[in-house]
C-alpha atoms as a PDB file:
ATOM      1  CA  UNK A   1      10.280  15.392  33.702  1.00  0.00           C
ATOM      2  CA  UNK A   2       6.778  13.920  33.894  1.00  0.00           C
ATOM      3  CA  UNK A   3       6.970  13.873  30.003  1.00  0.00           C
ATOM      4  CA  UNK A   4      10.264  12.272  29.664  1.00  0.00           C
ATOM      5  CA  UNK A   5       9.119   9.080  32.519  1.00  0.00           C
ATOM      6  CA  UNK A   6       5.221   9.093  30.226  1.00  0.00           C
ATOM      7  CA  UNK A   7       7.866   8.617  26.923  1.00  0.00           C
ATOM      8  CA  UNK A   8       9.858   6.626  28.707  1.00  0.00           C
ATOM      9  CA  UNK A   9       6.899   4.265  29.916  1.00  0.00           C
ATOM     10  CA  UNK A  10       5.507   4.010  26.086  1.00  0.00           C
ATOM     11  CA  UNK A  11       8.496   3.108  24.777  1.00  0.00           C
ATOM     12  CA  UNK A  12       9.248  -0.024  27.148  1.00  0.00           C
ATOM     13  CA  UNK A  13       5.937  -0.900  26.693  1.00  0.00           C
ATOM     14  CA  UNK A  14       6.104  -1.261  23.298  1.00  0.00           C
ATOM     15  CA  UNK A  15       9.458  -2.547  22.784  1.00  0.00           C
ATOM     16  CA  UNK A  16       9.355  -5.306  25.953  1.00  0.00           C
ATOM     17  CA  UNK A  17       6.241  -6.534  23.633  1.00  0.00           C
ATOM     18  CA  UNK A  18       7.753  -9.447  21.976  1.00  0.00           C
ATOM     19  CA  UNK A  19       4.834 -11.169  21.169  1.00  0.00           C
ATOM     20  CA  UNK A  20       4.961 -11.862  17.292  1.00  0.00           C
ATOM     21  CA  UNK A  21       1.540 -12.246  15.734  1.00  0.00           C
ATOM     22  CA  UNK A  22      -0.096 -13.010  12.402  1.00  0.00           C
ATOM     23  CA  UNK A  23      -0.246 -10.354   9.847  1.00  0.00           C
ATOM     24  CA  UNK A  24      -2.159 -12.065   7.247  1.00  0.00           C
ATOM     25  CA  UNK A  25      -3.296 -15.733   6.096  1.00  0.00           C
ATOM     26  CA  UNK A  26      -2.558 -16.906   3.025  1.00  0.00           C
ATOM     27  CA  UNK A  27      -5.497 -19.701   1.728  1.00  0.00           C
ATOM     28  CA  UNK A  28      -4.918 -21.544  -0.862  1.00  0.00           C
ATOM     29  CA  UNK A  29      -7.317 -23.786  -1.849  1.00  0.00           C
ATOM     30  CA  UNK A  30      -9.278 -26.297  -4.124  1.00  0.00           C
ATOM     31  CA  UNK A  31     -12.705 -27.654  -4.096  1.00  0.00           C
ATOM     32  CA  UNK A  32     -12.347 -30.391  -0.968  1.00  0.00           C
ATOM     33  CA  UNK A  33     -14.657 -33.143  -3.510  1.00  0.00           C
ATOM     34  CA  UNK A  34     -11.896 -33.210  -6.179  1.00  0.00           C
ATOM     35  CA  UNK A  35     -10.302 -36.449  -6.829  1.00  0.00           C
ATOM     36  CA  UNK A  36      -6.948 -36.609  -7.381  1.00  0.00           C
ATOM     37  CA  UNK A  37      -5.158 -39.684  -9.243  1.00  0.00           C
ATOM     38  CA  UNK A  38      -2.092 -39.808  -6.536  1.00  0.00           C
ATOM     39  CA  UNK A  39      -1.960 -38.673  -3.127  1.00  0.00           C
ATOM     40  CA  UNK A  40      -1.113 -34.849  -3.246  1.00  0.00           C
ATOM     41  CA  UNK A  41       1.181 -33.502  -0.254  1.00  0.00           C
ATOM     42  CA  UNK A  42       1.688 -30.340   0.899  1.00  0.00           C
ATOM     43  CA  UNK A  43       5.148 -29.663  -0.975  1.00  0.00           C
ATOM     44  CA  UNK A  44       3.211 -31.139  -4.303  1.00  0.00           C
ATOM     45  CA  UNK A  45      -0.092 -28.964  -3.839  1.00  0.00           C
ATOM     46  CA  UNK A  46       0.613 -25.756  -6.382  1.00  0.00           C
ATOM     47  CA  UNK A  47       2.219 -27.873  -8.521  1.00  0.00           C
ATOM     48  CA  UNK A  48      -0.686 -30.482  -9.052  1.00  0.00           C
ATOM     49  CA  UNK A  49      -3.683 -28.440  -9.066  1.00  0.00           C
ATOM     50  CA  UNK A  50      -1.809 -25.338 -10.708  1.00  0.00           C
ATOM     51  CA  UNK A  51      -4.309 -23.266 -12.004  1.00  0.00           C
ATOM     52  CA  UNK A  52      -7.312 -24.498 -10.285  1.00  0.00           C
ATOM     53  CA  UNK A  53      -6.160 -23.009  -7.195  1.00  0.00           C
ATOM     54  CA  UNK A  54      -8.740 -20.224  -5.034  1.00  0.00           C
ATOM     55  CA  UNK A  55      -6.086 -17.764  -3.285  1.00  0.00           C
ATOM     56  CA  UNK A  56      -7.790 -15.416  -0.684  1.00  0.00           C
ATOM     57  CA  UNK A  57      -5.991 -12.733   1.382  1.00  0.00           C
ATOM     58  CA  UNK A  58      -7.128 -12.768   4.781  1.00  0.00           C
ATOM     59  CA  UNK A  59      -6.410  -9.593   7.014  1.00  0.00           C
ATOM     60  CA  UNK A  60      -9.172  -9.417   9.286  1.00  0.00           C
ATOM     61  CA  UNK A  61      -7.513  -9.909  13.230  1.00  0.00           C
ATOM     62  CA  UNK A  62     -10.787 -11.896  14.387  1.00  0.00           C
ATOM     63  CA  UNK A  63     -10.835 -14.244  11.148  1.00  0.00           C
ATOM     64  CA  UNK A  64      -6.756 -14.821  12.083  1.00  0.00           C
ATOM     65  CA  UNK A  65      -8.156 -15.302  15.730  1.00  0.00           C
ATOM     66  CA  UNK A  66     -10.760 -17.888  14.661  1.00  0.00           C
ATOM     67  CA  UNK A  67      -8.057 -20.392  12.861  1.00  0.00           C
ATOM     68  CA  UNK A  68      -5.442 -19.487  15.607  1.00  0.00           C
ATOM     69  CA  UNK A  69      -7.426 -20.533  18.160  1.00  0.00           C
ATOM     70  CA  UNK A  70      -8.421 -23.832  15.915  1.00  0.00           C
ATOM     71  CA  UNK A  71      -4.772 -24.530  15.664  1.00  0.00           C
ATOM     72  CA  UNK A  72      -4.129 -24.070  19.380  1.00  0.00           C
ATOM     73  CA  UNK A  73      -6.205 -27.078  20.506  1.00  0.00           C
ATOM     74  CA  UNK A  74      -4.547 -29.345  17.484  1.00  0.00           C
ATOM     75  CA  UNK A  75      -3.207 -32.696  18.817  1.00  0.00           C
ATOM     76  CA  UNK A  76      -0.399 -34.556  17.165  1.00  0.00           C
ATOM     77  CA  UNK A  77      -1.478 -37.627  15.476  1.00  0.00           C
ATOM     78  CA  UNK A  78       0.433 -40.444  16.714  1.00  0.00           C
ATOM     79  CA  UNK A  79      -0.884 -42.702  13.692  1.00  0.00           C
ATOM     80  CA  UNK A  80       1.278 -40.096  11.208  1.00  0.00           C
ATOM     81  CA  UNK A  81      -1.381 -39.775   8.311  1.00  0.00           C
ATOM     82  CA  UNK A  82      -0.252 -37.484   6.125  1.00  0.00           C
ATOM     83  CA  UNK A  83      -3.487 -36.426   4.442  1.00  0.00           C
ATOM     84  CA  UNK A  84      -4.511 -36.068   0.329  1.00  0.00           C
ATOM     85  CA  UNK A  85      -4.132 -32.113   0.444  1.00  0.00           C
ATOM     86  CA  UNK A  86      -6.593 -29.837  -0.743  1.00  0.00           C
ATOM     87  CA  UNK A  87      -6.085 -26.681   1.236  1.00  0.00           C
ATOM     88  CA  UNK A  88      -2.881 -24.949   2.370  1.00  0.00           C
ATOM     89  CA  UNK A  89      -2.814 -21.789   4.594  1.00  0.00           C
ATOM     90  CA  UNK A  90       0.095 -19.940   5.055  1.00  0.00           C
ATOM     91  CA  UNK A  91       0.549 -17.813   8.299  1.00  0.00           C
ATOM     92  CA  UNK A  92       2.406 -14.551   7.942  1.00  0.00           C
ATOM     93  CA  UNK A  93       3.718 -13.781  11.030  1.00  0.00           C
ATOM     94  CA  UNK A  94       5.681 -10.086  12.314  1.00  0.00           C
ATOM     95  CA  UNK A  95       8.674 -11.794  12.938  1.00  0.00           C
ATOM     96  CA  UNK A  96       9.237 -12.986   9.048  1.00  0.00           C
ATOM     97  CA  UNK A  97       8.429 -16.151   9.395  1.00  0.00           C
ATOM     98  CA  UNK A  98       5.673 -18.411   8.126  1.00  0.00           C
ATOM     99  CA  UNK A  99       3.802 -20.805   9.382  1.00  0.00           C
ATOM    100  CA  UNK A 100       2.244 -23.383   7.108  1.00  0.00           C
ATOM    101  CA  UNK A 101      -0.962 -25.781   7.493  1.00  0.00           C
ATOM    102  CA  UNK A 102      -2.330 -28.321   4.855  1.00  0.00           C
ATOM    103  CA  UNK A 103      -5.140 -30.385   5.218  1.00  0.00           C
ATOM    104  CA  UNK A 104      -7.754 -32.373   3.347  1.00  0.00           C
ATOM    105  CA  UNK A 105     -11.439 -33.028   4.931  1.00  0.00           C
ATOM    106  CA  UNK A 106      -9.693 -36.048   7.145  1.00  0.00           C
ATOM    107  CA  UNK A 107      -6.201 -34.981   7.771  1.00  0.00           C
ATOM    108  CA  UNK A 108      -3.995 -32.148   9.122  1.00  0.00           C
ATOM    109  CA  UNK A 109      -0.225 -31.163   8.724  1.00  0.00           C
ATOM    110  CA  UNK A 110       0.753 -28.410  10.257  1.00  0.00           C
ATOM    111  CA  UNK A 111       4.631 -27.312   9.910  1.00  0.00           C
ATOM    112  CA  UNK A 112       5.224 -30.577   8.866  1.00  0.00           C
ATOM    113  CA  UNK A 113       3.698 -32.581  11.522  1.00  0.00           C
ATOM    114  CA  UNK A 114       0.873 -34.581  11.690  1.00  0.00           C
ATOM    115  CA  UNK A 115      -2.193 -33.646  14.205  1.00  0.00           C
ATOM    116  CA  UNK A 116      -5.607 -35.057  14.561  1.00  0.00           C
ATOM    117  CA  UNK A 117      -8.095 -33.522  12.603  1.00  0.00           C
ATOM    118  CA  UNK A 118     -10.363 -30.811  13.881  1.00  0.00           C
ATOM    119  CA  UNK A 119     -13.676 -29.987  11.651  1.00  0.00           C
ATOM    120  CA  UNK A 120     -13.485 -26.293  13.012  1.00  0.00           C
ATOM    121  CA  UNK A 121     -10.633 -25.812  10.602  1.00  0.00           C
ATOM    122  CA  UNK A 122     -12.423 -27.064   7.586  1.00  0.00           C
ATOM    123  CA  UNK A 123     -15.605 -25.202   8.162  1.00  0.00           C
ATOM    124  CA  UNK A 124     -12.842 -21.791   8.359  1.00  0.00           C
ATOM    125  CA  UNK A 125     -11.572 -22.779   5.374  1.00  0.00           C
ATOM    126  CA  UNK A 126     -14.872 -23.623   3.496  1.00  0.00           C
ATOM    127  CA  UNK A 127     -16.497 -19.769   5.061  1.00  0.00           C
ATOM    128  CA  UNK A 128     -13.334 -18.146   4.051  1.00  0.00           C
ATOM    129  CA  UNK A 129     -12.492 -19.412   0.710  1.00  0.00           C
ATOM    130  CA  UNK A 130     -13.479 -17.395  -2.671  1.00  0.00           C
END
């Protein structure tokens, strides 16, 4: 009986855990001193810079941690600038989903929405880059 309540007890713990979390960050980016000729958004940035693109795989929970808790204390920029892309991180999270963030060295979109920049995120992105 004692087992069956202990199995019993594990089980709800782990299932009444619906906390989704990251699984992996996806970085994707280019030198942040290359000029571009237009304005490159996040929808346009593999197709503009192509091949010149630095992917790294990040796995490591306290890296994830580090830009989570960047992205945590964003602020939604009520001036809307859409900035001149030159990084894009995707967030693979347990549930399926993704969560994406673009940015240049002055501007932030994350999921589509503009927030005030925070220089936390590009000195992540500059340590964890190839």
């Amino acid at each position: 009986m004692k087992i069956l309540i202990i199995l019993m007890t594990l089980l709800f713990n782990n299932c009444g855990n619906g906390s989704v979390k990251i699984e992996k960050i996806e970085l994707r980016s280019v030198d942040f001193g290359i000029t571009s000729i237009i304005n490159v958004g996040c929808e346009d940035f593999e197709h503009y810079f192509g091949k010149e693109i630095d992917t790294t795989l990040i796995y490591d929970i306290n890296i994830i941690e580090n830009f989570m808790n960047s992205i945590k204390v964003l602020k939604t920029d009520s001036m809307n600038y859409y900035p001149d892309v030159r990084a894009k991180l995707l967030f693979y999270k347990t549930n399926g989903t993704v969560d994406t963030l673009c940015m240049s060295d002055i501007g932030i979109v994350f999921n589509g929405k503009p927030m005030i920049m925070d220089d936390r995120l590009v000195k992540l992105v500059e340590k964890n880059r190839l």
